[in-house]
PDB file of N, CA and C in Angstrom:
ATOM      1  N   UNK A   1      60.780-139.023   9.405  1.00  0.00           N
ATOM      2  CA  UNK A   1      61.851-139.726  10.070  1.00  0.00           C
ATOM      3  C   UNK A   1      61.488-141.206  10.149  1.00  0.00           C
ATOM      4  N   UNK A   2      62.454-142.170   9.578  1.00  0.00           N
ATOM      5  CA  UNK A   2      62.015-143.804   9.730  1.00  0.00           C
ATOM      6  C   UNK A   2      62.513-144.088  11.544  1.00  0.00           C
ATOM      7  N   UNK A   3      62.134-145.303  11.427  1.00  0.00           N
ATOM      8  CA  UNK A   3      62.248-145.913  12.855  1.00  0.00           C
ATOM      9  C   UNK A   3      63.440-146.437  12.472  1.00  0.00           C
ATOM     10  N   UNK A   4      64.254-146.264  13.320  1.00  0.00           N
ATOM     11  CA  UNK A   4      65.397-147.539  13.300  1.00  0.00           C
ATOM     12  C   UNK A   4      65.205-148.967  13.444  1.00  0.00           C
ATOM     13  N   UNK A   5      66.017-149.557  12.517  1.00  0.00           N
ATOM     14  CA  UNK A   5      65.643-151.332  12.146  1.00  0.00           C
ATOM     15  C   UNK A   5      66.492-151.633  13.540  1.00  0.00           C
ATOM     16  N   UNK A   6      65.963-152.552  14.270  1.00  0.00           N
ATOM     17  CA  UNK A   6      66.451-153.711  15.290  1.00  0.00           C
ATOM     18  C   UNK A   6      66.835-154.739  14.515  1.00  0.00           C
ATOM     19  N   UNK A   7      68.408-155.136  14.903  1.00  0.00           N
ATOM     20  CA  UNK A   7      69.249-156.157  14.842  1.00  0.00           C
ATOM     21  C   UNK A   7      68.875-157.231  15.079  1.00  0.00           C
ATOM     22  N   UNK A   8      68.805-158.579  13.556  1.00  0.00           N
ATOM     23  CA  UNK A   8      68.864-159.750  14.440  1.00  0.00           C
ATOM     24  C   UNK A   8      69.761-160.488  14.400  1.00  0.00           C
ATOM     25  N   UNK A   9      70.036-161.191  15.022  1.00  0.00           N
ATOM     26  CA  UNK A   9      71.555-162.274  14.540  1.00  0.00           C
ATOM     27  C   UNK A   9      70.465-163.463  14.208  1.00  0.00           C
ATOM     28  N   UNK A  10      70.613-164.088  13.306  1.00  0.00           N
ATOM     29  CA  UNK A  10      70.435-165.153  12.567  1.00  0.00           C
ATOM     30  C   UNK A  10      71.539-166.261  12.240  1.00  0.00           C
ATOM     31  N   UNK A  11      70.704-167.383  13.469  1.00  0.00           N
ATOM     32  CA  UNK A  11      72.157-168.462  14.047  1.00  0.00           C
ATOM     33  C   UNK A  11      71.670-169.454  12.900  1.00  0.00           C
ATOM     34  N   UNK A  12      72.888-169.445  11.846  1.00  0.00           N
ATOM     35  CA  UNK A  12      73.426-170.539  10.505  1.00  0.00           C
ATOM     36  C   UNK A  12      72.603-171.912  11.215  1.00  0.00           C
ATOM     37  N   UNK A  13      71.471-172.700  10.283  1.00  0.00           N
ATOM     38  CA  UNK A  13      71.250-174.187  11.288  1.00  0.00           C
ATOM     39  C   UNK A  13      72.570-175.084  11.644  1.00  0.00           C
ATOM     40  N   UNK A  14      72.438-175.264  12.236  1.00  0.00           N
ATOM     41  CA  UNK A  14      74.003-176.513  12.631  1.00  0.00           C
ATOM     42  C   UNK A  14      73.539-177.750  11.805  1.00  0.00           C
ATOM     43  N   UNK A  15      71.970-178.156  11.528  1.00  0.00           N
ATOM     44  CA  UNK A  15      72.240-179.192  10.917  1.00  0.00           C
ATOM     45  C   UNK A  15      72.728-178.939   9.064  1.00  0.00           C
ATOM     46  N   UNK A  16      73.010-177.827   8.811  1.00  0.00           N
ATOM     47  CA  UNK A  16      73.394-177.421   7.731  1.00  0.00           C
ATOM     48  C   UNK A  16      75.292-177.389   7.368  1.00  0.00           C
ATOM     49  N   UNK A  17      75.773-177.479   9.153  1.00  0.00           N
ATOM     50  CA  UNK A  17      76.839-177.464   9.242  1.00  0.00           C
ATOM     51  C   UNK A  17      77.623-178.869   8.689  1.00  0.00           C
ATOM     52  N   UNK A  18      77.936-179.198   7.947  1.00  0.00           N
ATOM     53  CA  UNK A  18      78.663-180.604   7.040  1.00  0.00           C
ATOM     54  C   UNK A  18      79.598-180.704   7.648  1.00  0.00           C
ATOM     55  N   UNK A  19      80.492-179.630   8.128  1.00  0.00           N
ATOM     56  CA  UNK A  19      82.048-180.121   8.693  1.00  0.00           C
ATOM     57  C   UNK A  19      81.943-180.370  10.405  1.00  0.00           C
ATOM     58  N   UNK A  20      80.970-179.438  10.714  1.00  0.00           N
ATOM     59  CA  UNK A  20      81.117-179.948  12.315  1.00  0.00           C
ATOM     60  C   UNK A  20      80.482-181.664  12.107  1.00  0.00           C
ATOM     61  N   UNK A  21      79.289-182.026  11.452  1.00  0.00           N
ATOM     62  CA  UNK A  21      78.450-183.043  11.413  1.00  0.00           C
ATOM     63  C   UNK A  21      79.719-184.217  10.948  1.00  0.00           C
ATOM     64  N   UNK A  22      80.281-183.801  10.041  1.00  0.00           N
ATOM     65  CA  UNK A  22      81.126-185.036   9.690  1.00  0.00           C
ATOM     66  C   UNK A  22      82.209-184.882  10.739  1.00  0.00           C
ATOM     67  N   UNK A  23      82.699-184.132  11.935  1.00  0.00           N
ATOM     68  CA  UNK A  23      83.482-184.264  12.832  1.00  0.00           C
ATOM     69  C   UNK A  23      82.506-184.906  14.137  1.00  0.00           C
ATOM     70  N   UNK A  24      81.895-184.432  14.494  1.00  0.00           N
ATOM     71  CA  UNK A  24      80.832-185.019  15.419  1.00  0.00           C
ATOM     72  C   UNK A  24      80.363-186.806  14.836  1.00  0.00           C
ATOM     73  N   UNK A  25      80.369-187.308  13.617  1.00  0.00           N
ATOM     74  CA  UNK A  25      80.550-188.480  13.406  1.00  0.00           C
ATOM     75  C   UNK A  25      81.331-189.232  13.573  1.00  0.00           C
ATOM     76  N   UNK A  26      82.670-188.921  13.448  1.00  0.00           N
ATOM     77  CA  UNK A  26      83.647-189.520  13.449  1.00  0.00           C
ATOM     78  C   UNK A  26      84.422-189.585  14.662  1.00  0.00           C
ATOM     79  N   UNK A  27      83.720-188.484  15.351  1.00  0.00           N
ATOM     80  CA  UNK A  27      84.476-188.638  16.786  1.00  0.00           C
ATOM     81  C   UNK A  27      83.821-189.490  17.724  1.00  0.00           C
ATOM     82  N   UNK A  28      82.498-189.657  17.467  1.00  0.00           N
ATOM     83  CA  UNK A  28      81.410-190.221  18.594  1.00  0.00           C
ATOM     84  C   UNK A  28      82.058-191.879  17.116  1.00  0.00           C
ATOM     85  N   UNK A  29      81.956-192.484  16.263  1.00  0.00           N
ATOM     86  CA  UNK A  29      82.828-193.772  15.787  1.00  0.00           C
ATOM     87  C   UNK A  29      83.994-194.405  17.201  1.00  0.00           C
ATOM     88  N   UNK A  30      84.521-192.780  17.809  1.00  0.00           N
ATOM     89  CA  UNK A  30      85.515-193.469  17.957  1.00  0.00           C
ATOM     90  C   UNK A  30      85.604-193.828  19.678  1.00  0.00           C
ATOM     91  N   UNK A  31      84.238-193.812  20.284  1.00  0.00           N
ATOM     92  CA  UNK A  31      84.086-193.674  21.442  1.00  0.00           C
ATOM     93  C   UNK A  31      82.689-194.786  21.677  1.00  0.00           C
ATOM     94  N   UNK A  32      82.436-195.285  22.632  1.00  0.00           N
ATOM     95  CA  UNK A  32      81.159-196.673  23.156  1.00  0.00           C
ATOM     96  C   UNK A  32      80.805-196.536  24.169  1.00  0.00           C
ATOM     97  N   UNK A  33      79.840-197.243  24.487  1.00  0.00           N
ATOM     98  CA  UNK A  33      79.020-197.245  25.967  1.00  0.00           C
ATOM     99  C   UNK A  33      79.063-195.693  26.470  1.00  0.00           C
ATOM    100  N   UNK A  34      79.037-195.948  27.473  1.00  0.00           N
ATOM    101  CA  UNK A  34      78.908-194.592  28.349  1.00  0.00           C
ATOM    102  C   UNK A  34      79.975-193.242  28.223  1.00  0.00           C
ATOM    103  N   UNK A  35      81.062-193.803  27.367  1.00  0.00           N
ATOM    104  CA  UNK A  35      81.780-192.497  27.349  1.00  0.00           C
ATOM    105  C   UNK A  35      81.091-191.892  25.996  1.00  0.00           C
ATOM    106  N   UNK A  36      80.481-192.737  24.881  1.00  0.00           N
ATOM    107  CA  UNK A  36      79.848-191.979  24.149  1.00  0.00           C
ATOM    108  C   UNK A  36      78.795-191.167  24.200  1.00  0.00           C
ATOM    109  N   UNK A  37      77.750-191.732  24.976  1.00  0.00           N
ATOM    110  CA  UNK A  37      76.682-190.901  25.812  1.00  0.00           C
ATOM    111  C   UNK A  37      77.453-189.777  26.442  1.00  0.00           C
ATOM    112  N   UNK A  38      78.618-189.537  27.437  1.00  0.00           N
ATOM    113  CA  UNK A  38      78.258-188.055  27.732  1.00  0.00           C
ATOM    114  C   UNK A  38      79.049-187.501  26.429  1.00  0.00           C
ATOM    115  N   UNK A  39      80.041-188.277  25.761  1.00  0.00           N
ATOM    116  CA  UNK A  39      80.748-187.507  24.586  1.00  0.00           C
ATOM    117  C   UNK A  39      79.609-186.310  23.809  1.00  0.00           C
ATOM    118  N   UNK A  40      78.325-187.183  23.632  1.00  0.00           N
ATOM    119  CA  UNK A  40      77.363-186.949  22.845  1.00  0.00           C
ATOM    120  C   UNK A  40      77.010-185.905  23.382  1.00  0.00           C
ATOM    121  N   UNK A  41      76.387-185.994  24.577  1.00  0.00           N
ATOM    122  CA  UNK A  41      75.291-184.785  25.807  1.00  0.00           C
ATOM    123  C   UNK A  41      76.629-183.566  25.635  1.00  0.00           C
ATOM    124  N   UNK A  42      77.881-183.810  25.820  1.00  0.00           N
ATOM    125  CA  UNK A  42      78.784-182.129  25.947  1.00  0.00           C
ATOM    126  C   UNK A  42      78.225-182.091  24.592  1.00  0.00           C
ATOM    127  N   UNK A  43      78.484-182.384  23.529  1.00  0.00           N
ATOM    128  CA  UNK A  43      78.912-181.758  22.796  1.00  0.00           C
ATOM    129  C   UNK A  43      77.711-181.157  21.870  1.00  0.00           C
ATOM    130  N   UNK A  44      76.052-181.550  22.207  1.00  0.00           N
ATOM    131  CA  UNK A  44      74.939-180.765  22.551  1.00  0.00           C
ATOM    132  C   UNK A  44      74.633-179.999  23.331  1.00  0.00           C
ATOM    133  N   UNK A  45      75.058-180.173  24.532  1.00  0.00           N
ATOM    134  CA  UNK A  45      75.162-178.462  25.728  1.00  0.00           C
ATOM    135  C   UNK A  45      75.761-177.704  24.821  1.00  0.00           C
ATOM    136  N   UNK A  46      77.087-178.068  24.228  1.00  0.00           N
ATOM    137  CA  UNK A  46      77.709-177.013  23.745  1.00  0.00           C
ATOM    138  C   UNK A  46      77.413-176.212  22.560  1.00  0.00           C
ATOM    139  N   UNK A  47      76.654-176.790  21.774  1.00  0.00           N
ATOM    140  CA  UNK A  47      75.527-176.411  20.482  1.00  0.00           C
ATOM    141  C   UNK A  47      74.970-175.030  21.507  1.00  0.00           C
ATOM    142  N   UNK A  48      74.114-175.923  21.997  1.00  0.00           N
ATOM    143  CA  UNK A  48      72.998-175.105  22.921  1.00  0.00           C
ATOM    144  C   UNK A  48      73.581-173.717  23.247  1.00  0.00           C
ATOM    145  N   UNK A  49      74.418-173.818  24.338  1.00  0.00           N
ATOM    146  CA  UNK A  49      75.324-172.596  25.104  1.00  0.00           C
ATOM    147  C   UNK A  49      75.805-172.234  23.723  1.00  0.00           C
ATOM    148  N   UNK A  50      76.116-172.525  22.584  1.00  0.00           N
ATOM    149  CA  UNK A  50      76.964-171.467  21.435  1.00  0.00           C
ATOM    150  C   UNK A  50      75.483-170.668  21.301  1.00  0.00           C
ATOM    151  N   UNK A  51      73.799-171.314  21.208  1.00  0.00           N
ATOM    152  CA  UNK A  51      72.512-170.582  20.266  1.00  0.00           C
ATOM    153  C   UNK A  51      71.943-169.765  21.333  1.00  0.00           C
ATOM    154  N   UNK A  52      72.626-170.291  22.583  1.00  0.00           N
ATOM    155  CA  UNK A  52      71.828-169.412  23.906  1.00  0.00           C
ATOM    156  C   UNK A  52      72.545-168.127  23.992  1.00  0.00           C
ATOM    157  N   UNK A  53      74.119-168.372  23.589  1.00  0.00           N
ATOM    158  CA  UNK A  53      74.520-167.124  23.954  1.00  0.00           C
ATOM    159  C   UNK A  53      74.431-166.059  22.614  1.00  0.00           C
ATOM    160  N   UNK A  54      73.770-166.681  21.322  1.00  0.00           N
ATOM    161  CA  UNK A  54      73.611-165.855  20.067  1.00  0.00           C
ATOM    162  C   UNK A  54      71.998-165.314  20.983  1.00  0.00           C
ATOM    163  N   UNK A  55      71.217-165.563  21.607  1.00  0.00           N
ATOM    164  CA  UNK A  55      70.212-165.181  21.570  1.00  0.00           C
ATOM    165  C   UNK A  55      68.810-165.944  20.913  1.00  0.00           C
ATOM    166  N   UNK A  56      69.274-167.153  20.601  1.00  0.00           N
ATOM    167  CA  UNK A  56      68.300-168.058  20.306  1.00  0.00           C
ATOM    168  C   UNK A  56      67.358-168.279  21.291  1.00  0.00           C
ATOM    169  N   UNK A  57      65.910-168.708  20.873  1.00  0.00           N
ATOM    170  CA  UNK A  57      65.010-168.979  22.257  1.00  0.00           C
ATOM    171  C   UNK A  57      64.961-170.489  22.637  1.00  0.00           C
ATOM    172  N   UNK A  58      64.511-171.291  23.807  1.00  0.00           N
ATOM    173  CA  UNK A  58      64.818-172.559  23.998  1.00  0.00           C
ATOM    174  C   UNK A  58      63.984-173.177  23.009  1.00  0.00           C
ATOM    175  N   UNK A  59      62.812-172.736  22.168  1.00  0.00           N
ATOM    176  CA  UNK A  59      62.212-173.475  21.189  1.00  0.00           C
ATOM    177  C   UNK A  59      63.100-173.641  20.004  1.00  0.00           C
ATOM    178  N   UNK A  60      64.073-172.811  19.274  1.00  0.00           N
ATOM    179  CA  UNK A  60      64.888-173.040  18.381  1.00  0.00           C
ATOM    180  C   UNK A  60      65.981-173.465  18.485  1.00  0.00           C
ATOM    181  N   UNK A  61      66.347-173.334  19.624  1.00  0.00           N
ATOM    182  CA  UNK A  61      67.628-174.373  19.845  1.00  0.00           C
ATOM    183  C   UNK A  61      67.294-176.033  20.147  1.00  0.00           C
ATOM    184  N   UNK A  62      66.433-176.202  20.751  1.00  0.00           N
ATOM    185  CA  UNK A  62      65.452-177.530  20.589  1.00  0.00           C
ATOM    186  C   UNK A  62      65.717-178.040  19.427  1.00  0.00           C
ATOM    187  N   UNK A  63      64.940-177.324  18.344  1.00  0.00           N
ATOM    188  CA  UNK A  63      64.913-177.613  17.319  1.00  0.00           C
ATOM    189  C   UNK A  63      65.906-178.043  16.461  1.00  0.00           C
ATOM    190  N   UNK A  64      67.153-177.588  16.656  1.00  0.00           N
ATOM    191  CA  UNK A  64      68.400-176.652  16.098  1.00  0.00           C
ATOM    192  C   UNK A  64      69.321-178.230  16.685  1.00  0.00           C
ATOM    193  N   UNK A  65      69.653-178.206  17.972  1.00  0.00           N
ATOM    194  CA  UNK A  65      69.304-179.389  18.383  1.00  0.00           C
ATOM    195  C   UNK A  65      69.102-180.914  18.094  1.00  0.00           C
ATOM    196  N   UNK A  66      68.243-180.807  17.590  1.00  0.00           N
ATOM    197  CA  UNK A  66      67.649-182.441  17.556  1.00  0.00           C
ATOM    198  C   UNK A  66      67.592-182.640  16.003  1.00  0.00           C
ATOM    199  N   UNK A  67      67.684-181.497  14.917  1.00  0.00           N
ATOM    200  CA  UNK A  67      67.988-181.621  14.079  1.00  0.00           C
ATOM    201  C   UNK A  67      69.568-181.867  13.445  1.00  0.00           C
ATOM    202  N   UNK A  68      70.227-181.713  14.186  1.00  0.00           N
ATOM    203  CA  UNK A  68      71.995-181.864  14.214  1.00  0.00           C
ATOM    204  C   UNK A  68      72.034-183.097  14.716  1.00  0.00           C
ATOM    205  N   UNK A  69      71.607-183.708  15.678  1.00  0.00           N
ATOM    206  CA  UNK A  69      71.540-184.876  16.023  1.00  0.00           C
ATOM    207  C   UNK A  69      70.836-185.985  15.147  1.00  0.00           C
ATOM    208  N   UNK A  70      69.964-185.621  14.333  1.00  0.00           N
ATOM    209  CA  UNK A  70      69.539-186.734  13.230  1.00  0.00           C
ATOM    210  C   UNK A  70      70.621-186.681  11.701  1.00  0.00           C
ATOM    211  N   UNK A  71      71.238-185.302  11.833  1.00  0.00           N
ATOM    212  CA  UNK A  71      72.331-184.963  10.833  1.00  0.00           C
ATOM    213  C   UNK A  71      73.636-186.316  10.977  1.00  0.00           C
ATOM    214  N   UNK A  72      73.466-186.232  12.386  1.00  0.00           N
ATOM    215  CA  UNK A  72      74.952-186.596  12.440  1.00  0.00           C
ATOM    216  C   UNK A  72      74.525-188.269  12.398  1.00  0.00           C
ATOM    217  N   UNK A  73      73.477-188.583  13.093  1.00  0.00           N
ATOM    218  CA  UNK A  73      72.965-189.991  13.036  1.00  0.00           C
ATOM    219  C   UNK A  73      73.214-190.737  11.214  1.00  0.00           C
ATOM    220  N   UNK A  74      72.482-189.499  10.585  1.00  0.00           N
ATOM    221  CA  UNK A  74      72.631-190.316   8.738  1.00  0.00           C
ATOM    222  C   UNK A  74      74.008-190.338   8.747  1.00  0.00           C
ATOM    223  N   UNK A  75      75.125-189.555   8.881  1.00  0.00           N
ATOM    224  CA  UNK A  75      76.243-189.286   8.532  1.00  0.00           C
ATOM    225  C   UNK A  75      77.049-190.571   9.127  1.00  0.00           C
ATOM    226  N   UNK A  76      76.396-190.929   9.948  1.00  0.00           N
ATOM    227  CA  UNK A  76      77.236-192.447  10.851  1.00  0.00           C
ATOM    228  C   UNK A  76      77.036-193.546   9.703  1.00  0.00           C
ATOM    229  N   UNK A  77      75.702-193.252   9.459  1.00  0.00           N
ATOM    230  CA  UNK A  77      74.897-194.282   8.695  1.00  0.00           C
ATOM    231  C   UNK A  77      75.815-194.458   7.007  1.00  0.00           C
ATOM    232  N   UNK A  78      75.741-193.139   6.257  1.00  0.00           N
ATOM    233  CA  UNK A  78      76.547-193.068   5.222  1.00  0.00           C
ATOM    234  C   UNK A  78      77.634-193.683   5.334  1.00  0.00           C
ATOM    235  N   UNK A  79      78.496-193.514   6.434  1.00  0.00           N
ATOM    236  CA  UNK A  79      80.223-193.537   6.819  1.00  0.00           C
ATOM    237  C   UNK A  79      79.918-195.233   6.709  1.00  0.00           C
ATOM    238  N   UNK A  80      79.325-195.826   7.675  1.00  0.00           N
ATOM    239  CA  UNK A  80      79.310-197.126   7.411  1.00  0.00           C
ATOM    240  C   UNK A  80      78.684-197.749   6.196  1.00  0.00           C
ATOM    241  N   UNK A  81      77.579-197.801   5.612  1.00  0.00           N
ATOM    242  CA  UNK A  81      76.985-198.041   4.472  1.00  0.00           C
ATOM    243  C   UNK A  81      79.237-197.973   2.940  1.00  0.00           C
ATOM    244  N   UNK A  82      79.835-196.784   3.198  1.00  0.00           N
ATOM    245  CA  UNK A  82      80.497-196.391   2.538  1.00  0.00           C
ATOM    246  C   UNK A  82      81.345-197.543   2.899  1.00  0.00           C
ATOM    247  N   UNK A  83      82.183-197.748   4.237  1.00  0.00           N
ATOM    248  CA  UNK A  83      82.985-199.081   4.892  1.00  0.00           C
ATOM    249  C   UNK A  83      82.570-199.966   4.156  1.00  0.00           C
ATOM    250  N   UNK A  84      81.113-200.670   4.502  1.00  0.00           N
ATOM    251  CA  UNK A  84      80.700-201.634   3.921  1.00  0.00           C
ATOM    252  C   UNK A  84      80.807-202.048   2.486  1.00  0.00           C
ATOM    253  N   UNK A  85      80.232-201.129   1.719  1.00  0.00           N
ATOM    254  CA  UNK A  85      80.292-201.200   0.326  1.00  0.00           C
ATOM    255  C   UNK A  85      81.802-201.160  -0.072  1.00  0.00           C
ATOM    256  N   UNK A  86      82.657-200.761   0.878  1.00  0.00           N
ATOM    257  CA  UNK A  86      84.327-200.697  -0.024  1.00  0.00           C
ATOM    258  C   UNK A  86      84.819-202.372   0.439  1.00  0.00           C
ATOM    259  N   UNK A  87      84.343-202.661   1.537  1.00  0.00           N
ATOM    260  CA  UNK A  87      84.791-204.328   1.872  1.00  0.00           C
ATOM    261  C   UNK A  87      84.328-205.007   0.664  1.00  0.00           C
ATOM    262  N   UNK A  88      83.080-205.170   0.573  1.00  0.00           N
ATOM    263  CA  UNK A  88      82.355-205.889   0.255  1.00  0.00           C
ATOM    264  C   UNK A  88      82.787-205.504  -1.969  1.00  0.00           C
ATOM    265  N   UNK A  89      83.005-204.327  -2.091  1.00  0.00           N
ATOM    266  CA  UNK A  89      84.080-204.454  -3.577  1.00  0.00           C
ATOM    267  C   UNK A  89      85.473-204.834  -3.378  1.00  0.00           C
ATOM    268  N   UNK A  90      86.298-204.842  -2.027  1.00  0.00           N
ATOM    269  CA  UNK A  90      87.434-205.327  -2.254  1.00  0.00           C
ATOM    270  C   UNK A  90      87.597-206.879  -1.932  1.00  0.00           C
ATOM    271  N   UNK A  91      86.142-207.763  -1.127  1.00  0.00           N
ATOM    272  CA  UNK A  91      86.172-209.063  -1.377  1.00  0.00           C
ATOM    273  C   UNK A  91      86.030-209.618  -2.631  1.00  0.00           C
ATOM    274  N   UNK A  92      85.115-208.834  -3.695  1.00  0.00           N
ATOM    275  CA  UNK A  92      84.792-209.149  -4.691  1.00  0.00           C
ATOM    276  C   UNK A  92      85.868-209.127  -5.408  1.00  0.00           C
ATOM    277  N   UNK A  93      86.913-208.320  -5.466  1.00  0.00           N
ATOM    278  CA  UNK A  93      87.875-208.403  -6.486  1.00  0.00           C
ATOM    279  C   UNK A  93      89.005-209.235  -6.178  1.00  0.00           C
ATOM    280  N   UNK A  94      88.891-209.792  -4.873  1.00  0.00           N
ATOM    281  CA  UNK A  94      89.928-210.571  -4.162  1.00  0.00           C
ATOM    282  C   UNK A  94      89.206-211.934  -4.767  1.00  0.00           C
ATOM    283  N   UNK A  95      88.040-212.410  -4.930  1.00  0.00           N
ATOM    284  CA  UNK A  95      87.397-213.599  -5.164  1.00  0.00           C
ATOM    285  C   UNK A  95      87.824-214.004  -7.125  1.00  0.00           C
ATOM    286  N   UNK A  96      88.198-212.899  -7.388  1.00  0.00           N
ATOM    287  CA  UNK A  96      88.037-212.890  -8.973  1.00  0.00           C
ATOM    288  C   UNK A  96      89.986-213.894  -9.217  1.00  0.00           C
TER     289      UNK A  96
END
Protein backbone atom coordinates (compact mmCIF):
# COMPACT_ATOMS: atom_id res chain seq x y z
CA UNK A 1 0.00 0.00 0.00
CA UNK A 2 1.67 3.60 -1.01
CA UNK A 3 1.25 6.55 1.31
CA UNK A 4 -0.88 9.13 0.05
CA UNK A 5 0.89 12.24 -1.67
CA UNK A 6 0.10 15.62 0.38
CA UNK A 7 -1.08 18.54 -1.64
CA UNK A 8 0.87 21.51 -2.39
CA UNK A 9 -0.39 24.64 -3.89
CA UNK A 10 2.44 26.26 -5.59
CA UNK A 11 1.84 30.22 -5.56
CA UNK A 12 2.87 31.36 -9.58
CA UNK A 13 5.94 34.21 -8.49
CA UNK A 14 4.12 37.57 -8.89
CA UNK A 15 7.31 38.89 -10.04
CA UNK A 16 6.72 36.65 -13.09
CA UNK A 17 3.31 38.24 -13.29
CA UNK A 18 3.85 40.92 -16.53
CA UNK A 19 0.23 42.06 -16.50
CA UNK A 20 -0.33 42.76 -12.87
CA UNK A 21 3.51 44.42 -12.96
CA UNK A 22 2.69 46.50 -15.98
CA UNK A 23 -0.71 47.53 -14.14
CA UNK A 24 0.92 48.20 -10.79
CA UNK A 25 3.30 50.58 -12.99
CA UNK A 26 1.11 52.49 -14.49
CA UNK A 27 -1.12 53.01 -11.77
CA UNK A 28 1.48 54.04 -9.06
CA UNK A 29 2.74 56.78 -12.73
CA UNK A 30 -0.40 58.03 -11.96
CA UNK A 31 -0.33 58.87 -8.28
CA UNK A 32 2.77 61.19 -5.94
CA UNK A 33 3.82 61.92 -2.60
CA UNK A 34 1.98 60.26 -0.03
CA UNK A 35 -0.95 58.96 -1.86
CA UNK A 36 1.58 56.89 -3.74
CA UNK A 37 3.21 55.46 -0.70
CA UNK A 38 0.04 54.00 0.74
CA UNK A 39 -1.18 53.29 -3.06
CA UNK A 40 2.04 51.19 -3.00
CA UNK A 41 1.85 49.54 0.87
CA UNK A 42 -2.23 48.29 -0.15
CA UNK A 43 -1.39 47.00 -2.92
CA UNK A 44 1.62 44.80 -1.22
CA UNK A 45 -0.63 43.81 1.84
CA UNK A 46 -2.68 42.67 -0.81
CA UNK A 47 0.05 40.43 -2.63
CA UNK A 48 0.78 39.24 0.85
CA UNK A 49 -2.98 38.40 2.14
CA UNK A 50 -3.54 36.74 -1.65
CA UNK A 51 0.25 34.20 -0.57
CA UNK A 52 -0.94 34.08 3.13
CA UNK A 53 -4.16 32.88 2.34
CA UNK A 54 -2.56 30.24 -0.49
CA UNK A 55 -0.51 29.05 2.45
CA UNK A 56 2.73 30.64 1.74
CA UNK A 57 5.19 31.06 4.77
CA UNK A 58 6.23 34.76 5.84
CA UNK A 59 9.78 33.88 4.37
CA UNK A 60 8.33 33.44 0.77
CA UNK A 61 6.07 35.95 0.64
CA UNK A 62 8.94 38.34 1.77
CA UNK A 63 10.57 37.21 -0.89
CA UNK A 64 7.67 37.05 -3.37
CA UNK A 65 7.25 40.50 -2.18
CA UNK A 66 10.19 42.47 -2.65
CA UNK A 67 10.78 40.74 -5.74
CA UNK A 68 7.47 42.24 -7.44
CA UNK A 69 8.46 45.38 -6.11
CA UNK A 70 11.89 45.54 -7.98
CA UNK A 71 9.65 44.06 -11.06
CA UNK A 72 7.56 46.85 -11.06
CA UNK A 73 10.43 49.46 -10.18
CA UNK A 74 12.35 48.30 -13.87
CA UNK A 75 8.96 48.43 -15.50
CA UNK A 76 8.62 52.30 -14.39
CA UNK A 77 12.10 52.54 -15.54
CA UNK A 78 11.42 50.87 -19.15
CA UNK A 79 7.97 52.94 -19.44
CA UNK A 80 10.02 56.06 -19.08
CA UNK A 81 13.38 55.23 -20.78
CA UNK A 82 10.42 54.23 -23.79
CA UNK A 83 8.62 58.16 -23.24
CA UNK A 84 11.93 59.43 -23.48
CA UNK A 85 13.35 57.78 -26.40
CA UNK A 86 9.88 58.47 -28.42
CA UNK A 87 10.33 62.47 -27.52
CA UNK A 88 13.59 62.60 -28.11
CA UNK A 89 12.88 60.65 -32.04
CA UNK A 90 9.96 62.89 -32.49
CA UNK A 91 12.26 66.12 -31.74
CA UNK A 92 14.62 64.73 -34.07
CA UNK A 93 12.35 64.45 -36.90
CA UNK A 94 10.70 67.76 -36.10
CA UNK A 95 14.43 69.38 -36.34
CA UNK A 96 14.94 67.74 -39.87
Amino acid sequence: MTAPHAETIVAFPFAGRRAAIRQAAAELEGVHGEAAVLHWRAACRTIAEDLRALGCDEQEIHVQVMDFQAEVQLEMMRRYLDRKDGAEALAERSSL
